[in-house]
C-alpha atoms as a PDB file:
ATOM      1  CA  UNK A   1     107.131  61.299 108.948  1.00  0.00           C
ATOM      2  CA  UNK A   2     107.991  57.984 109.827  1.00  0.00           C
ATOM      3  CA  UNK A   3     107.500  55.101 107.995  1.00  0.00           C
ATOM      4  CA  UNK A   4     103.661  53.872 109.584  1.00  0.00           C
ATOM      5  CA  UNK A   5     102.157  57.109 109.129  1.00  0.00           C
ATOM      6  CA  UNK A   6     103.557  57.103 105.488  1.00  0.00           C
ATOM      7  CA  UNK A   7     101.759  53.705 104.980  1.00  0.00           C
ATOM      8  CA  UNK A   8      98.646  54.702 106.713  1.00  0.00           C
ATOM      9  CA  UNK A   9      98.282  58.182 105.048  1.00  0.00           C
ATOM     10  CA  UNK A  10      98.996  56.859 101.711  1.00  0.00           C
ATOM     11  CA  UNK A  11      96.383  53.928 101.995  1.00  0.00           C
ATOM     12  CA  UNK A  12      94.027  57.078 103.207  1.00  0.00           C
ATOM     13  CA  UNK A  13      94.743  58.493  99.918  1.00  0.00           C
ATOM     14  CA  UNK A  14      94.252  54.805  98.169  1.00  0.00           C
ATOM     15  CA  UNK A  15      90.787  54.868  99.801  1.00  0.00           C
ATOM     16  CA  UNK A  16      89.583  57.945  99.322  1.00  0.00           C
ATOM     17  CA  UNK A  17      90.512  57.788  95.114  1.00  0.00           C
ATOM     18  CA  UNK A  18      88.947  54.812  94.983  1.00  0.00           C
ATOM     19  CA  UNK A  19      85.679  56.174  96.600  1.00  0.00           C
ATOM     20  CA  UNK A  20      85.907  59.176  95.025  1.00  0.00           C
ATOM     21  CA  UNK A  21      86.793  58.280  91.616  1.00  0.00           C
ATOM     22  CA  UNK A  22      84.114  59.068  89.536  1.00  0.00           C
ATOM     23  CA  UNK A  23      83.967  62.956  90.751  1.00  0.00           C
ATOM     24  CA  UNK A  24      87.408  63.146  90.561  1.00  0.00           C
ATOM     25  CA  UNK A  25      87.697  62.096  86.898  1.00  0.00           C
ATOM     26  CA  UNK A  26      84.816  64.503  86.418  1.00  0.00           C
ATOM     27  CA  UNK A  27      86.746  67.348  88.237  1.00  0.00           C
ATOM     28  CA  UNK A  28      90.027  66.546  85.999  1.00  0.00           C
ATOM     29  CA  UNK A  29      88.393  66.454  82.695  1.00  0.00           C
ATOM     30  CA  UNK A  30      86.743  70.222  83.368  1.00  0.00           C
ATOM     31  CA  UNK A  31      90.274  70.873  84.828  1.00  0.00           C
ATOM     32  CA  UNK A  32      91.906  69.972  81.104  1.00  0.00           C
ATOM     33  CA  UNK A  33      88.949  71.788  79.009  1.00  0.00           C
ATOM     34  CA  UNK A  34      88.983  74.839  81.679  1.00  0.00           C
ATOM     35  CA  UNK A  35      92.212  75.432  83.376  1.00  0.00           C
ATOM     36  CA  UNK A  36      90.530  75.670  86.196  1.00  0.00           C
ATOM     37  CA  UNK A  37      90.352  73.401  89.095  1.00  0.00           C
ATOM     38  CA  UNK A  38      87.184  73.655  91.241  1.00  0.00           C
ATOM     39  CA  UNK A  39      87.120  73.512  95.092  1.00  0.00           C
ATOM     40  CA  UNK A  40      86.351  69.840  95.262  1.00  0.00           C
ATOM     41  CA  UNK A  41      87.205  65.998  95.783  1.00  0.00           C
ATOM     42  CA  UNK A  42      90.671  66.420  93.969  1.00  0.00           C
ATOM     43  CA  UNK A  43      91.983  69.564  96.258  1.00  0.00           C
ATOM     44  CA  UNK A  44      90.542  67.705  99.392  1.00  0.00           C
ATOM     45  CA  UNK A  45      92.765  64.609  98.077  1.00  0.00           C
ATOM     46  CA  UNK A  46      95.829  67.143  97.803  1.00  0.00           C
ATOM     47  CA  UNK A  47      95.410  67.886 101.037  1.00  0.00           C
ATOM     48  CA  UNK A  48      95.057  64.409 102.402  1.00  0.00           C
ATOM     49  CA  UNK A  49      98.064  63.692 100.778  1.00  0.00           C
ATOM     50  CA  UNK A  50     100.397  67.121 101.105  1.00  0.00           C
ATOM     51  CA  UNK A  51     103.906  66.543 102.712  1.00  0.00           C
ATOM     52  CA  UNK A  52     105.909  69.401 102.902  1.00  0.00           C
ATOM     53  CA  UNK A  53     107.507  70.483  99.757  1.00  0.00           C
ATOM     54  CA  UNK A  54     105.277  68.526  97.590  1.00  0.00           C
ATOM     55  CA  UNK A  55     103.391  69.417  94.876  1.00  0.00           C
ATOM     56  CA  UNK A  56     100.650  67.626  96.411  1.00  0.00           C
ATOM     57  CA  UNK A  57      97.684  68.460  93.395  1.00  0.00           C
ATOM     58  CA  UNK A  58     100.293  66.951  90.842  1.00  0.00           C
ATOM     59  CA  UNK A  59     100.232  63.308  93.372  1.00  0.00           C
ATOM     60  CA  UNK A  60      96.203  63.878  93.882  1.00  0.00           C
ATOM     61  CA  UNK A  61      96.129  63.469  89.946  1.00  0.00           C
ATOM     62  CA  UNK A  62      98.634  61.337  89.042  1.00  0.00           C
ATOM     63  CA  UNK A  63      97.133  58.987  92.594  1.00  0.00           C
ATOM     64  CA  UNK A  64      93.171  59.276  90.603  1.00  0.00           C
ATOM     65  CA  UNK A  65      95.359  58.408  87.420  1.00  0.00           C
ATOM     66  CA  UNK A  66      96.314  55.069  88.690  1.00  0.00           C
ATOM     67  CA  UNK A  67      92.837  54.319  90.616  1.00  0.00           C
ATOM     68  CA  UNK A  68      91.182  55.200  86.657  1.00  0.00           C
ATOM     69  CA  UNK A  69      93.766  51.952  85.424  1.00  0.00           C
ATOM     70  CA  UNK A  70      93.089  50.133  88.140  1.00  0.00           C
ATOM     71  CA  UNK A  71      89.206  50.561  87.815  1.00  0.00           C
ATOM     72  CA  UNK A  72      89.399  49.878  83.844  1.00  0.00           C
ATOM     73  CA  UNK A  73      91.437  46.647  83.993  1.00  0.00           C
ATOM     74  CA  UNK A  74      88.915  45.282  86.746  1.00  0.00           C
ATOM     75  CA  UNK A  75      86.295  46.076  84.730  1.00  0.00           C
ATOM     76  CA  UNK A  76      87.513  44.780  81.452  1.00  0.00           C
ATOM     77  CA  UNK A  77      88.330  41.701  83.253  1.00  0.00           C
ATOM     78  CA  UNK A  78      84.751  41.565  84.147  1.00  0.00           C
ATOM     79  CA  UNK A  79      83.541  41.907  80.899  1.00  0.00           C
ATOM     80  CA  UNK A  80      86.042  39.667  79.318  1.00  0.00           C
ATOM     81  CA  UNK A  81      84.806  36.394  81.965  1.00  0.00           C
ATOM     82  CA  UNK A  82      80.909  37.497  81.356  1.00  0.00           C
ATOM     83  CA  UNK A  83      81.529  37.348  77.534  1.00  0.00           C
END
């Protein structure tokens, strides 16, 4: 894959979290208490971002992972300049 499509796909993946956060973290969290992951926003992520030879569910997560920070800091930044 050359280097655009690497950019583009992985801003893709950037977008999608970030729209998609909220079910996402909801899909995890019954993922940890179940062991099960459900046919949902997380395995469509996966497949957004599969490459050959990837795990791509373990990037999906740890990709949701750092849209979760990202989404706390903002907000605590918001809070902290209302305050």
């Amino acid at each position: 894959m050359d280097d655009l499509k690497a950019r583009e796909k992985k801003a893709a993946a950037e977008a999608f979290s970030r729209l998609h956060l909220g079910e996402c973290c909801e899909e995890l969290l019954e993922y940890r208490k179940t062991g099960l992951l459900r046919d949902g926003k997380v395995r469509e992520l996966a497949q957004l971002m599969a490459k050959d030879g990837d795990d791509s569910l373990e990037m999906a997560e740890w990709a949701i992972q750092v849209e979760a920070m990202r989404f706390c800091a903002e907000s605590a930044k918001v809070a902290k300049a209302l305050a």
